[in-house]
Structures are given as structure tokens and as C-alpha cells.
PDB file of N, CA and C in Angstrom:
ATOM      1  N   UNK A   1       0.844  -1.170   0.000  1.00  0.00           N
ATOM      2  CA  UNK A   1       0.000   0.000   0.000  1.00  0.00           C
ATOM      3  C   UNK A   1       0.890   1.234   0.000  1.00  0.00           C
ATOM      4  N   UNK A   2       0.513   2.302  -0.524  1.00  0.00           N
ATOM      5  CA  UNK A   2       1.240   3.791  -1.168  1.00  0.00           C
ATOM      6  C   UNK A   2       0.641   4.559  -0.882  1.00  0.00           C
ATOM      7  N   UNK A   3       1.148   5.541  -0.278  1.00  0.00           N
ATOM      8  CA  UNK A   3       0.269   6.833   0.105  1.00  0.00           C
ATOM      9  C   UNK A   3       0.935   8.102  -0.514  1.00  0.00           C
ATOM     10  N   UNK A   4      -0.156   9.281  -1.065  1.00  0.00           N
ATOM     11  CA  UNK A   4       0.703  10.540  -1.646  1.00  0.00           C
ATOM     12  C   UNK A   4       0.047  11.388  -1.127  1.00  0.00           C
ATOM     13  N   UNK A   5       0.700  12.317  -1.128  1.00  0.00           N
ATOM     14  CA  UNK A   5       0.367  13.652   0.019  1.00  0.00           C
ATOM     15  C   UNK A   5       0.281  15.472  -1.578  1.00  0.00           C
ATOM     16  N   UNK A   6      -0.713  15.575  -1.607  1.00  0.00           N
ATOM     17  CA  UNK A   6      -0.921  16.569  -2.107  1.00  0.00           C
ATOM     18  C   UNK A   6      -1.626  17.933  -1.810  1.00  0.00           C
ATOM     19  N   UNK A   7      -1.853  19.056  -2.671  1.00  0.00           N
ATOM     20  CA  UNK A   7      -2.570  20.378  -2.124  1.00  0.00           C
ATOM     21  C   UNK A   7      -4.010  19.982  -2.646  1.00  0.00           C
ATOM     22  N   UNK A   8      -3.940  19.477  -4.003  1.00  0.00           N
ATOM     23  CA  UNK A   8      -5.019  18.824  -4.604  1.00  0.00           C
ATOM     24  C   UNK A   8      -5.216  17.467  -4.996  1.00  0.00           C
ATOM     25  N   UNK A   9      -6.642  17.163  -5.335  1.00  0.00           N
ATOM     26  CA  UNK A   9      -6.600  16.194  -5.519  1.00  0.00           C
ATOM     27  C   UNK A   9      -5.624  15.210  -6.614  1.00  0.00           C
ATOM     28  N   UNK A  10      -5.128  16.056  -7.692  1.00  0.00           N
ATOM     29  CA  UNK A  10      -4.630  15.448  -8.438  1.00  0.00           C
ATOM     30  C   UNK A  10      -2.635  15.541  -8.450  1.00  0.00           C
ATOM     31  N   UNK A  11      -2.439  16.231  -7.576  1.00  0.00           N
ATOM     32  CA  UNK A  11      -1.393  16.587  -7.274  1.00  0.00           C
ATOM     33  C   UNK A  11      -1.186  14.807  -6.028  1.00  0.00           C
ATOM     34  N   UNK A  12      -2.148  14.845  -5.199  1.00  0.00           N
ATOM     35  CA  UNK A  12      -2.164  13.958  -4.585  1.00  0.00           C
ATOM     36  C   UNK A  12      -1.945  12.322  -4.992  1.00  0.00           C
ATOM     37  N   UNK A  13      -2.414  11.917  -6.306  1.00  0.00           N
ATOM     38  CA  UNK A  13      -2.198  11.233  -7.487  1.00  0.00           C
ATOM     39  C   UNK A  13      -1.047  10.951  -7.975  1.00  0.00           C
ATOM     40  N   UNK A  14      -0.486  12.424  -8.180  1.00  0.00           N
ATOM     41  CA  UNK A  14       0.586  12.291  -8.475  1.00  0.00           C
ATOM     42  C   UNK A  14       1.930  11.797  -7.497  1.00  0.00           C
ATOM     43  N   UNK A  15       1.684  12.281  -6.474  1.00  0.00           N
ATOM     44  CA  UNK A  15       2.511  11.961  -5.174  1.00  0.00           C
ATOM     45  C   UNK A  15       1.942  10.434  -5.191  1.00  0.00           C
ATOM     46  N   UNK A  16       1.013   9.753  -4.851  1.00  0.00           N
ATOM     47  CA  UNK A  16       0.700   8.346  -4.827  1.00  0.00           C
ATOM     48  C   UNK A  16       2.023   7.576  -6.021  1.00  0.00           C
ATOM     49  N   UNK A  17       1.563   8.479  -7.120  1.00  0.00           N
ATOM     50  CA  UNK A  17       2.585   7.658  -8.295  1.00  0.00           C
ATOM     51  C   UNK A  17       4.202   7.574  -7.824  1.00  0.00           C
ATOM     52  N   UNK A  18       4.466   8.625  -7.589  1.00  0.00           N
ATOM     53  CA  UNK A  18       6.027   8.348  -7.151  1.00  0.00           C
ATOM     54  C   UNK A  18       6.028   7.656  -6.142  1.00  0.00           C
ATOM     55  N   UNK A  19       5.558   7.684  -5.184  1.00  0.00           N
ATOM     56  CA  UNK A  19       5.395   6.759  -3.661  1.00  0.00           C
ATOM     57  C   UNK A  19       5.162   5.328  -4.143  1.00  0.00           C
ATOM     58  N   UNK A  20       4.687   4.850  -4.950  1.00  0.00           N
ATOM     59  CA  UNK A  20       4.893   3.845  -5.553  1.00  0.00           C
ATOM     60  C   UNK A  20       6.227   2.987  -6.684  1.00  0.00           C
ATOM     61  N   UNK A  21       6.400   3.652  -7.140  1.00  0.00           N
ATOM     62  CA  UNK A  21       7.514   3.828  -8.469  1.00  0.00           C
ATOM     63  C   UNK A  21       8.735   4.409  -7.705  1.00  0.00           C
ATOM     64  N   UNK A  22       9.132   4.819  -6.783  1.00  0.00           N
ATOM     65  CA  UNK A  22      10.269   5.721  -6.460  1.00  0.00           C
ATOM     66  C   UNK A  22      10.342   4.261  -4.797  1.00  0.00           C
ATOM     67  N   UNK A  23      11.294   3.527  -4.503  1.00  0.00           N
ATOM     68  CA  UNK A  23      11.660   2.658  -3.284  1.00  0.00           C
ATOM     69  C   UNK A  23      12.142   3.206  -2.403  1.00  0.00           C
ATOM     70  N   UNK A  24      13.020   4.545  -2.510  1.00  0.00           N
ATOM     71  CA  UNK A  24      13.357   5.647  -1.497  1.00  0.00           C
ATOM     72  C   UNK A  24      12.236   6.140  -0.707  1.00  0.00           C
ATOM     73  N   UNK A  25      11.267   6.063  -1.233  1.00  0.00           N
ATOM     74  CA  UNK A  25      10.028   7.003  -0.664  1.00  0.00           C
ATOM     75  C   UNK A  25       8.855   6.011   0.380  1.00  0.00           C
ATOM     76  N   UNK A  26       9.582   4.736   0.322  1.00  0.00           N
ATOM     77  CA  UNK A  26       9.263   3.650   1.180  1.00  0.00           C
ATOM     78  C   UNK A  26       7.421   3.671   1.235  1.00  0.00           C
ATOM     79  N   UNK A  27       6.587   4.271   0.446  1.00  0.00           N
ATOM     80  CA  UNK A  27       5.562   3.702   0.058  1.00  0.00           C
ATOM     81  C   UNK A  27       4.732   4.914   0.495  1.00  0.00           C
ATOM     82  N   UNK A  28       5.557   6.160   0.895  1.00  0.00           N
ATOM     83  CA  UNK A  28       4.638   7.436   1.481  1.00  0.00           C
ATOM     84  C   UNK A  28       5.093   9.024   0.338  1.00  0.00           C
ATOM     85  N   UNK A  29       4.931   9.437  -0.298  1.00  0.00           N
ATOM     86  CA  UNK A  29       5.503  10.653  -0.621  1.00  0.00           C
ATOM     87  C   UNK A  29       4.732  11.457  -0.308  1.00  0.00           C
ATOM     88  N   UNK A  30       5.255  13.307   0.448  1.00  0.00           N
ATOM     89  CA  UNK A  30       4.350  14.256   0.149  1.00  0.00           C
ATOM     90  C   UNK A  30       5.341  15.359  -0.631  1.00  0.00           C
ATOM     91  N   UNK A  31       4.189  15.939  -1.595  1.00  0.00           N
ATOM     92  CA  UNK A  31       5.439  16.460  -2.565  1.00  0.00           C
ATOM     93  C   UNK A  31       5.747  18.116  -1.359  1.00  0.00           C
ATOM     94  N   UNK A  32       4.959  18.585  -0.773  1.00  0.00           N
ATOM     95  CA  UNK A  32       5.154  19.307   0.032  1.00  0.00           C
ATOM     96  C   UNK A  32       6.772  19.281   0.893  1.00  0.00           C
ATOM     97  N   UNK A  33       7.184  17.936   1.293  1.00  0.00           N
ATOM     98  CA  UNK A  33       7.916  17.786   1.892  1.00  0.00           C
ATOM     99  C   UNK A  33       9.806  17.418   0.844  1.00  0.00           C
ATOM    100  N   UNK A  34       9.428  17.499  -0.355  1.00  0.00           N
ATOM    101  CA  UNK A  34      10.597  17.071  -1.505  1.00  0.00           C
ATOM    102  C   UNK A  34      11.116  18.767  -1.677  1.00  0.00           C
ATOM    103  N   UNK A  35      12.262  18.569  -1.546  1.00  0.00           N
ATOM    104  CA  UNK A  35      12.674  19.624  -2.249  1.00  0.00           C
ATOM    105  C   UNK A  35      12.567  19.925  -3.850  1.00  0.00           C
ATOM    106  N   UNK A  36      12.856  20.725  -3.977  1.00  0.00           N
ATOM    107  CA  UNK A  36      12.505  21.238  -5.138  1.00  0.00           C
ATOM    108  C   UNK A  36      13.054  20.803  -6.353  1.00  0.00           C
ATOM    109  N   UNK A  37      14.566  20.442  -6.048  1.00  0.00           N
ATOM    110  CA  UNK A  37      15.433  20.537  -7.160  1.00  0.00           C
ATOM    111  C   UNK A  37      15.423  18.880  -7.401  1.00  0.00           C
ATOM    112  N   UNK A  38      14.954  18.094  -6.181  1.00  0.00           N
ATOM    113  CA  UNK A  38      14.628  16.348  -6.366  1.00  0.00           C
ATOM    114  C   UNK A  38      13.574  16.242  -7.284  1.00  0.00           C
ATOM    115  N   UNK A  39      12.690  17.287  -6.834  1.00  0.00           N
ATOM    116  CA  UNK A  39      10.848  16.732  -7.205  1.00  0.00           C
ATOM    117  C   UNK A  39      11.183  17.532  -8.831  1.00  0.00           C
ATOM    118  N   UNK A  40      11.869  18.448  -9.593  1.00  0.00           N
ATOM    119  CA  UNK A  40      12.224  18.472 -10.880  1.00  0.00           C
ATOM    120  C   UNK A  40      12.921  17.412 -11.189  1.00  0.00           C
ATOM    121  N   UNK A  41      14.125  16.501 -10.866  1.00  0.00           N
ATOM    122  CA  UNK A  41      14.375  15.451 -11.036  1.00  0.00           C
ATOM    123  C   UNK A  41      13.194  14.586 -11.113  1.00  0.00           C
ATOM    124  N   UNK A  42      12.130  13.920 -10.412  1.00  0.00           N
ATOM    125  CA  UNK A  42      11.477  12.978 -10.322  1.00  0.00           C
ATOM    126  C   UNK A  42      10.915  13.450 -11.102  1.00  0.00           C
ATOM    127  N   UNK A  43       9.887  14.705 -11.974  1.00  0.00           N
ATOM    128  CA  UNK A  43       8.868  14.629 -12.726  1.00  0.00           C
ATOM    129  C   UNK A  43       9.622  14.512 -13.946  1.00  0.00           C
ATOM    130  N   UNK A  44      11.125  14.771 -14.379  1.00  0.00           N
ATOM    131  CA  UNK A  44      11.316  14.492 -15.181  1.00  0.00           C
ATOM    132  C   UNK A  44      11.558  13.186 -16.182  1.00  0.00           C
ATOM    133  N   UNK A  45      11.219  12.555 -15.193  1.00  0.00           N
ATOM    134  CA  UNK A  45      11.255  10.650 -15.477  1.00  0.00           C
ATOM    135  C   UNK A  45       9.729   9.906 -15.829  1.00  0.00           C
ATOM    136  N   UNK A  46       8.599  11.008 -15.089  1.00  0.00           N
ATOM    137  CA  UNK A  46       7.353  10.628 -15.255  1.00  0.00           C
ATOM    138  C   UNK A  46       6.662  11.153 -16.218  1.00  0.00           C
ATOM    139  N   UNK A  47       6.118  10.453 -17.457  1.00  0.00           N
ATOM    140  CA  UNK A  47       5.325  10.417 -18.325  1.00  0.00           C
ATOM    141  C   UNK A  47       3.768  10.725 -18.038  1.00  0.00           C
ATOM    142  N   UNK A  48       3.130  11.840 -18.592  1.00  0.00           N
ATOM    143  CA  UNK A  48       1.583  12.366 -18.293  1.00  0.00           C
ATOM    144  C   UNK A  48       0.965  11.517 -18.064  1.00  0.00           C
ATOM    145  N   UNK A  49       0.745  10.454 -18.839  1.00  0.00           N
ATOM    146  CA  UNK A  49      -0.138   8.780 -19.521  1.00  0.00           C
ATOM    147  C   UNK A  49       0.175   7.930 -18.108  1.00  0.00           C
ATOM    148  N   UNK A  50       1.155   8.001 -17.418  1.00  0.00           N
ATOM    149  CA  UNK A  50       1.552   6.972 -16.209  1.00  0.00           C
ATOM    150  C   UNK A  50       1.150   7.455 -15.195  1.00  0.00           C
ATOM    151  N   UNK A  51       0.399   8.961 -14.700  1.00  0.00           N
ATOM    152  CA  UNK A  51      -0.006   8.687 -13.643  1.00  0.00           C
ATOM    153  C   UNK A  51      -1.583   8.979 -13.583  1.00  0.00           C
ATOM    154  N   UNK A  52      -1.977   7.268 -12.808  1.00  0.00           N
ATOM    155  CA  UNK A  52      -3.279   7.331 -13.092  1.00  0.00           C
ATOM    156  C   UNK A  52      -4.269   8.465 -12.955  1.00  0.00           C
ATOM    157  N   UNK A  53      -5.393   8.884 -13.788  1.00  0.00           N
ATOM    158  CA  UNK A  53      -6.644   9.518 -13.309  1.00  0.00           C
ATOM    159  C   UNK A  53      -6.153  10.947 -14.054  1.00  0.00           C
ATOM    160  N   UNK A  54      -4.972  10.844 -14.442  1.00  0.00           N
ATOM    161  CA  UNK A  54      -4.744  12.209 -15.157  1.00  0.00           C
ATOM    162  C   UNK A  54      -4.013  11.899 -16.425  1.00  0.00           C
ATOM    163  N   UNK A  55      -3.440  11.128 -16.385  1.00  0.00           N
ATOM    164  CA  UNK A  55      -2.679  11.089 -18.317  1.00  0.00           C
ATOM    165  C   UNK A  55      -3.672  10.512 -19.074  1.00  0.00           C
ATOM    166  N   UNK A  56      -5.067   9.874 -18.603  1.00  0.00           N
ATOM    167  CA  UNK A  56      -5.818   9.631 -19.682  1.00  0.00           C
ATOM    168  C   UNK A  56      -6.362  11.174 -20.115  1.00  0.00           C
ATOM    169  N   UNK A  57      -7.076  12.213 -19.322  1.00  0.00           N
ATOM    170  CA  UNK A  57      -6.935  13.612 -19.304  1.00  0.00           C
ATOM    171  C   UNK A  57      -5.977  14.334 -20.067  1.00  0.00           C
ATOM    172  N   UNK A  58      -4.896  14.296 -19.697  1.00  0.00           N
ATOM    173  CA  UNK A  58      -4.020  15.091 -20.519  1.00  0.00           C
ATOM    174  C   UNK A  58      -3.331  14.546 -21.575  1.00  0.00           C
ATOM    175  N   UNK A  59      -2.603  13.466 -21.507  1.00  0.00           N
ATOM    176  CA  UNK A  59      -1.435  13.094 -22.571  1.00  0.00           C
ATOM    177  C   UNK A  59      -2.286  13.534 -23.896  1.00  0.00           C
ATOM    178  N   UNK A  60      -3.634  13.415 -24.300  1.00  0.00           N
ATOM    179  CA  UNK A  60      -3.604  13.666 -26.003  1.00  0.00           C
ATOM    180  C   UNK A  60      -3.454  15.089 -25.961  1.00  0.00           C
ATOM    181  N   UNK A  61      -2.773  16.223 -25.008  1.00  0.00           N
ATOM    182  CA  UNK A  61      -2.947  17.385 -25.206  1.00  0.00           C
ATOM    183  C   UNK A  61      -1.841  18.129 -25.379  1.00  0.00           C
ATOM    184  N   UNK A  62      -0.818  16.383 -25.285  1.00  0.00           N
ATOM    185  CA  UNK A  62       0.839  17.090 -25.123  1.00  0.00           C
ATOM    186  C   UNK A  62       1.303  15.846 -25.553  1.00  0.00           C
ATOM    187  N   UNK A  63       1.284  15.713 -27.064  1.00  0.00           N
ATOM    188  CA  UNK A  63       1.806  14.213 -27.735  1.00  0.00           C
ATOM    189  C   UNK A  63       3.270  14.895 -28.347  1.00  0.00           C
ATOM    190  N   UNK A  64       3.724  16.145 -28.188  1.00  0.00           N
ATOM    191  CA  UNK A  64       4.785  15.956 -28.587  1.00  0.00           C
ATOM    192  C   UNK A  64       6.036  16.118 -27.190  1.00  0.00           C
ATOM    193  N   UNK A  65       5.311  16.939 -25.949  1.00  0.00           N
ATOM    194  CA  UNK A  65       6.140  16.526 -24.319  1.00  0.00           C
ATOM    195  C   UNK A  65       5.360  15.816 -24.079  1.00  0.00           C
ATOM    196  N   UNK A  66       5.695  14.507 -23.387  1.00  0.00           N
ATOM    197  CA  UNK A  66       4.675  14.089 -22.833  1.00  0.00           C
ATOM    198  C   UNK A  66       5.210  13.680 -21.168  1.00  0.00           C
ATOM    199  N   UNK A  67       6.129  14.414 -20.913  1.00  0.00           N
ATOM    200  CA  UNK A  67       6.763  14.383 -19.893  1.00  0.00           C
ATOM    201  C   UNK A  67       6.400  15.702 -18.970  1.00  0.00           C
ATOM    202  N   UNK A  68       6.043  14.763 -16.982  1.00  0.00           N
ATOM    203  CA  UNK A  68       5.088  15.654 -16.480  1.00  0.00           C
ATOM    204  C   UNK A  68       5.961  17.766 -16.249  1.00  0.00           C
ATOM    205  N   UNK A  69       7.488  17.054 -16.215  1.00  0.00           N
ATOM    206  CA  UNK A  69       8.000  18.715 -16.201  1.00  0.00           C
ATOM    207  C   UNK A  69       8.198  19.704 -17.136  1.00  0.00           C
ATOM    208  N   UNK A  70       8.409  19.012 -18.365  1.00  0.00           N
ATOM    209  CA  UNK A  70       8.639  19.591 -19.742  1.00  0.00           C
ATOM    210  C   UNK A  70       7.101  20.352 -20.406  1.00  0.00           C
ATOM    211  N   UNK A  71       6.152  19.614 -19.547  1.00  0.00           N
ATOM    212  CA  UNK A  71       4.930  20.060 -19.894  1.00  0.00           C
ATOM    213  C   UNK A  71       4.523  21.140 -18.865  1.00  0.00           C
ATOM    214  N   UNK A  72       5.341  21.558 -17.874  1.00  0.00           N
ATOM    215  CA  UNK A  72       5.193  22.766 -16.610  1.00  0.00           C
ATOM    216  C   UNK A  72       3.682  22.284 -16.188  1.00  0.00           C
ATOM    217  N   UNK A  73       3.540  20.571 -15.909  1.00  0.00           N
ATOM    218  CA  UNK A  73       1.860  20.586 -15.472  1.00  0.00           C
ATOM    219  C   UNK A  73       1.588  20.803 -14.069  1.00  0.00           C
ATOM    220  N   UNK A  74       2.967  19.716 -13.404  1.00  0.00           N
ATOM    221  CA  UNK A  74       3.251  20.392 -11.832  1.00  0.00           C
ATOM    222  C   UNK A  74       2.785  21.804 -11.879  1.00  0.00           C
ATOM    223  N   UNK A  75       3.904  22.504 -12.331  1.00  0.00           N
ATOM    224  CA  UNK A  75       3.559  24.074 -11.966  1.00  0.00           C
ATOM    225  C   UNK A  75       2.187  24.671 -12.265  1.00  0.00           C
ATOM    226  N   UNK A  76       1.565  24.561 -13.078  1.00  0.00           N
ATOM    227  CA  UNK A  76       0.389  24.963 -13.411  1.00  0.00           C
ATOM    228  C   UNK A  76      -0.655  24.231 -12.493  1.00  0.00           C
ATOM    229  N   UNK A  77      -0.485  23.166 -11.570  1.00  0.00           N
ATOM    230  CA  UNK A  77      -1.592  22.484 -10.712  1.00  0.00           C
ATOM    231  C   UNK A  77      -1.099  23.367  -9.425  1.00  0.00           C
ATOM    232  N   UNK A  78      -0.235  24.196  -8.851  1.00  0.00           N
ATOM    233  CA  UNK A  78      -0.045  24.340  -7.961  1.00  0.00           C
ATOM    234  C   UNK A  78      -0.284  25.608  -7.281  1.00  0.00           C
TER     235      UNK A  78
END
């Protein structure tokens, strides 16, 4: 079981996804608590389409980034 810590709901999602996918994060992430210059590292590895409840949502809206930092979606949810 994985837990993610967000401001919103989908930010929260997103934290679930790395808390899962990331073994450092031992099954809890809150992105609140990542520094900054890690959590640009980590979104740059995560694909829109991979985290559930939102890349079916977005990825057809960014088929040529489809990567969550290159697409500034973090920043724009926050």
C-alpha cells in the first residue's frame, strides 16, 4: 500500500505515483515535503499517460512533451 500527500486532488495522485515507483520514498511521498530541485528530477522521469486519473486527461494534449516537467503541469496544478 502507497500513500501521496498533495494540495489537490490530483497533485495527490501524483505523489501516490512516485510513492509507488520511487523505493526511497518507502511507500509514502508528500510532494510538500521534496525539495525542489529532487521533485524536478522525479517529474522528469514521469510520463503524463503513467499517472493514473490524469494522463488519460491530458497526454492527447501534449503528444509531442509528454513528460510531467517539460509540460510545466506540476507548476500549473499548484
Amino acid at each position: 500500500m502507497c500513500v501521496g500527500f498533495g494540495a489537490i486532488k490530483t497533485l495527490a495522485k501524483l505523489a501516490n505515483h512516485i510513492a509507488k515507483k520511487q523505493p526511497e520514498f518507502n511507500g509514502v511521498c508528500d510532494l510538500a515535503a521534496i525539495p525542489s530541485s529532487q521533485l524536478d528530477a522525479l517529474l522528469t522521469a514521469i510520463e503524463v499517460g503513467e499517472v493514473w486519473g490524469v494522463g488519460t486527461k491530458y497526454q492527447p494534449a501534449f503528444k509531442c512533451n509528454r513528460y510531467l516537467y517539460q509540460n510545466r503541469i506540476y507548476q500549473s496544478l499548484t
